[in-house]
C-alpha atoms as a PDB file:
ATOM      1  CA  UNK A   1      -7.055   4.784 -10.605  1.00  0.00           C
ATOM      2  CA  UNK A   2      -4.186   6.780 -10.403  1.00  0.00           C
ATOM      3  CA  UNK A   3      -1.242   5.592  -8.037  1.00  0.00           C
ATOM      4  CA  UNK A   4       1.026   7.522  -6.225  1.00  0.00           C
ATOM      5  CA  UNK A   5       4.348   5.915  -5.386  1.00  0.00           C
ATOM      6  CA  UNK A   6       6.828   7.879  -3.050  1.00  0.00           C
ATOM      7  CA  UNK A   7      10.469   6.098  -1.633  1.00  0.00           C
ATOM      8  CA  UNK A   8      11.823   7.743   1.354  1.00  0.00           C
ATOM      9  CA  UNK A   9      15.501   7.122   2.183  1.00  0.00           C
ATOM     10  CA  UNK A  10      16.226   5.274  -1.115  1.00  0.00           C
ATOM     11  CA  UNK A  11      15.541   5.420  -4.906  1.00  0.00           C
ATOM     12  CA  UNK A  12      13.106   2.599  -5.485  1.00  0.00           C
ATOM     13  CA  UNK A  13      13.940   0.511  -8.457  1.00  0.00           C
ATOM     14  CA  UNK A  14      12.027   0.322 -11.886  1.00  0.00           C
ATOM     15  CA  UNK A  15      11.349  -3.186 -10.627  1.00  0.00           C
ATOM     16  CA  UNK A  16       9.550  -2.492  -7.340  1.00  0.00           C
ATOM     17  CA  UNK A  17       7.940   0.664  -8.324  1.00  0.00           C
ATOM     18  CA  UNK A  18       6.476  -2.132 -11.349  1.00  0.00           C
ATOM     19  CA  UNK A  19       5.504  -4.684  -8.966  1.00  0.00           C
ATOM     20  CA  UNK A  20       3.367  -1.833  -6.878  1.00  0.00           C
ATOM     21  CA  UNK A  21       1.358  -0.549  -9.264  1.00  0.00           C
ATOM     22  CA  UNK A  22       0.264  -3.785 -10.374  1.00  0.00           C
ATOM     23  CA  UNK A  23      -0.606  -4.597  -6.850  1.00  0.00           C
ATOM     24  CA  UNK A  24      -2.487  -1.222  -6.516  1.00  0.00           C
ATOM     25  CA  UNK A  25      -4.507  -1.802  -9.608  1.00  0.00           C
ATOM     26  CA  UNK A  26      -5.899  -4.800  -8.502  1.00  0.00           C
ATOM     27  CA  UNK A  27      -7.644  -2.588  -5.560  1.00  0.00           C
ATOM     28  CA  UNK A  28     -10.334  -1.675  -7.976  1.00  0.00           C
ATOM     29  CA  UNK A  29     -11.821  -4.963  -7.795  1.00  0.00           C
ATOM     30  CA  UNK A  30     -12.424  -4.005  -4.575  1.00  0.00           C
ATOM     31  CA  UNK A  31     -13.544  -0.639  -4.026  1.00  0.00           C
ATOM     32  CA  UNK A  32     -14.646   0.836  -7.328  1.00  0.00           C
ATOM     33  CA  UNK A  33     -15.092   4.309  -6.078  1.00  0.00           C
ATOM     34  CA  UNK A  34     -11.530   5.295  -5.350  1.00  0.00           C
ATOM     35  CA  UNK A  35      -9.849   8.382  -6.518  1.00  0.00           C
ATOM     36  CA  UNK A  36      -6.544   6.973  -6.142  1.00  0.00           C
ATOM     37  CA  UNK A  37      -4.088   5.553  -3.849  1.00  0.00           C
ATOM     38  CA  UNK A  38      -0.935   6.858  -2.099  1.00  0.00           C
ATOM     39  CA  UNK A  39       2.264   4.869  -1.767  1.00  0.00           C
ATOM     40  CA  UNK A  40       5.241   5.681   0.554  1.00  0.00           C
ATOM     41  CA  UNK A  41       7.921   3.353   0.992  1.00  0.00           C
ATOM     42  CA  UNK A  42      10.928   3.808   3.730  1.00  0.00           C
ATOM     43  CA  UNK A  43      13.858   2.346   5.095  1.00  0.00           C
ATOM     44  CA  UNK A  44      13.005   1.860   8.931  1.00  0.00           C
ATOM     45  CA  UNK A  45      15.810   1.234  11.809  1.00  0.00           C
ATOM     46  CA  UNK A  46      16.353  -2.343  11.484  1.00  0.00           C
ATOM     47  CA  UNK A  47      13.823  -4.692  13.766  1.00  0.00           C
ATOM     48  CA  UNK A  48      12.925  -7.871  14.561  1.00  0.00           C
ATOM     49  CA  UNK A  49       9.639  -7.497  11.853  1.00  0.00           C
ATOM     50  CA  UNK A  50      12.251  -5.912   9.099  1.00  0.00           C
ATOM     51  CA  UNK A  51      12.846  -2.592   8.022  1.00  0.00           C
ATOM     52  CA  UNK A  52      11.098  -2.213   5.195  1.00  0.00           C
ATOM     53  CA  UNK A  53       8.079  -0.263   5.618  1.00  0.00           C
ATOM     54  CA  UNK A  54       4.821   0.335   3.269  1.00  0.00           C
ATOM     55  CA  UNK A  55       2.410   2.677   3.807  1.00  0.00           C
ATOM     56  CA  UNK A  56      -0.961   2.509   1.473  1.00  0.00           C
ATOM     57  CA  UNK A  57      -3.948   5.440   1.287  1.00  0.00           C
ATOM     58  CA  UNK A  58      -6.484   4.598  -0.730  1.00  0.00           C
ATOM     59  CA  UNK A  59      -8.663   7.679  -1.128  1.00  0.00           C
ATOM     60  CA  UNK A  60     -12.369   6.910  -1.198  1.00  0.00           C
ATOM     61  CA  UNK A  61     -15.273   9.246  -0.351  1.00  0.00           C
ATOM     62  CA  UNK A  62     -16.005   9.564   3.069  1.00  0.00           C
ATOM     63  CA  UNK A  63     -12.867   8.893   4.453  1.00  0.00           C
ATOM     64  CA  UNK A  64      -9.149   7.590   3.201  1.00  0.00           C
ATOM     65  CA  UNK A  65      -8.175   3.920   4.365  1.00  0.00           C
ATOM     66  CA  UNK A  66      -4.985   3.444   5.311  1.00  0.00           C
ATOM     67  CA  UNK A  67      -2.520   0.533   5.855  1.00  0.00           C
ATOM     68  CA  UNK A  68       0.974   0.767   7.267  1.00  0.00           C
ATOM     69  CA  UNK A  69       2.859  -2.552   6.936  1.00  0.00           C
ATOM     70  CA  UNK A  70       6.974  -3.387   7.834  1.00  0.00           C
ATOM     71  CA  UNK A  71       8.610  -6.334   6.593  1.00  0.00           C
ATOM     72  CA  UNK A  72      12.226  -7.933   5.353  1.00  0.00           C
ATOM     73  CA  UNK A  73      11.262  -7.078   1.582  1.00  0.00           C
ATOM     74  CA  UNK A  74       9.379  -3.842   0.246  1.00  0.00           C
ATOM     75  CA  UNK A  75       7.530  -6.524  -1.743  1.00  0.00           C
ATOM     76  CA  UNK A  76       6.053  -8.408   1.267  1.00  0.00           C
ATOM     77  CA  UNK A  77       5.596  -5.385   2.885  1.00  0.00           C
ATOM     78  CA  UNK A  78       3.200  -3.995   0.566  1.00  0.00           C
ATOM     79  CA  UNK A  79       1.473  -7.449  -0.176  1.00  0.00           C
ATOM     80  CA  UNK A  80       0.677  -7.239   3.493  1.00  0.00           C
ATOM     81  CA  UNK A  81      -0.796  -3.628   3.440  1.00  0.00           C
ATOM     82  CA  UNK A  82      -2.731  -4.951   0.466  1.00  0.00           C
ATOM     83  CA  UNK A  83      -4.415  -7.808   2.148  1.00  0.00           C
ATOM     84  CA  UNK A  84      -4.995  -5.264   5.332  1.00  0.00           C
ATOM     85  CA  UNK A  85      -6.579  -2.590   2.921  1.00  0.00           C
ATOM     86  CA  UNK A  86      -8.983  -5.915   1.627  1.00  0.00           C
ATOM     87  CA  UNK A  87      -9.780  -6.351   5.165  1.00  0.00           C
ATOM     88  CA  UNK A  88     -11.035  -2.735   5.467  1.00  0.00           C
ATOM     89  CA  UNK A  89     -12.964  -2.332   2.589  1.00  0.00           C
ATOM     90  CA  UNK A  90     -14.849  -5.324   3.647  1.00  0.00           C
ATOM     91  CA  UNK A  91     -15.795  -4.540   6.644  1.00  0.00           C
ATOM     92  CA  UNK A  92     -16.345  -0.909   5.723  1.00  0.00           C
ATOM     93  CA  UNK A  93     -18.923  -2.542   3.226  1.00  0.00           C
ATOM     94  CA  UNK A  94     -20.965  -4.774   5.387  1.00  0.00           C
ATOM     95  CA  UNK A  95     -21.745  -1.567   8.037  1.00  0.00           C
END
């Protein structure tokens, strides 16, 4: 599956942009029929929730799923969009 990681605001290190494609691959377990997934991670005004913010496409047929997820670390962030994506596909598959 081919990833697509885009920073916004910042360079993102070797380190995080790493730690997100391994967390993206694991979304073929999931939904085998993707043609890839989009990435975009930004610096947000500061908030209560944090100001990290990850937003995950994952391009299927019939219609992308998307995830958009704000925490203190870009890490958490994107483990949250991951578990909301899960979410999706599951109840996208049981319909």
């Amino acid at each position: 599956m081919e990833v697509k990681i885009q920073s916004v605001k910042f360079d993102a290190s070797k380190q995080l942009i790493e730690f997100v494609e391994k967390k993206m691959s694991r979304l073929e377990r999931f939904e085998d029929s993707s043609t890839g997934v989009d990435v975009v991670l930004k610096l947000d005004k500061d908030s209560e929730k944090g100001n990290k913010v990850a937003l995950v496409t994952l391009r299927v047929p019939g219609g992308d799923i998307v995830s958009e997820q704000r925490a203190r670390t870009f890490e958490e962030a994107v483990d949250l969009a991951l578990d909301a994506l899960k979410r999706q596909i599951e109840k996208k598959k049981d319909r």
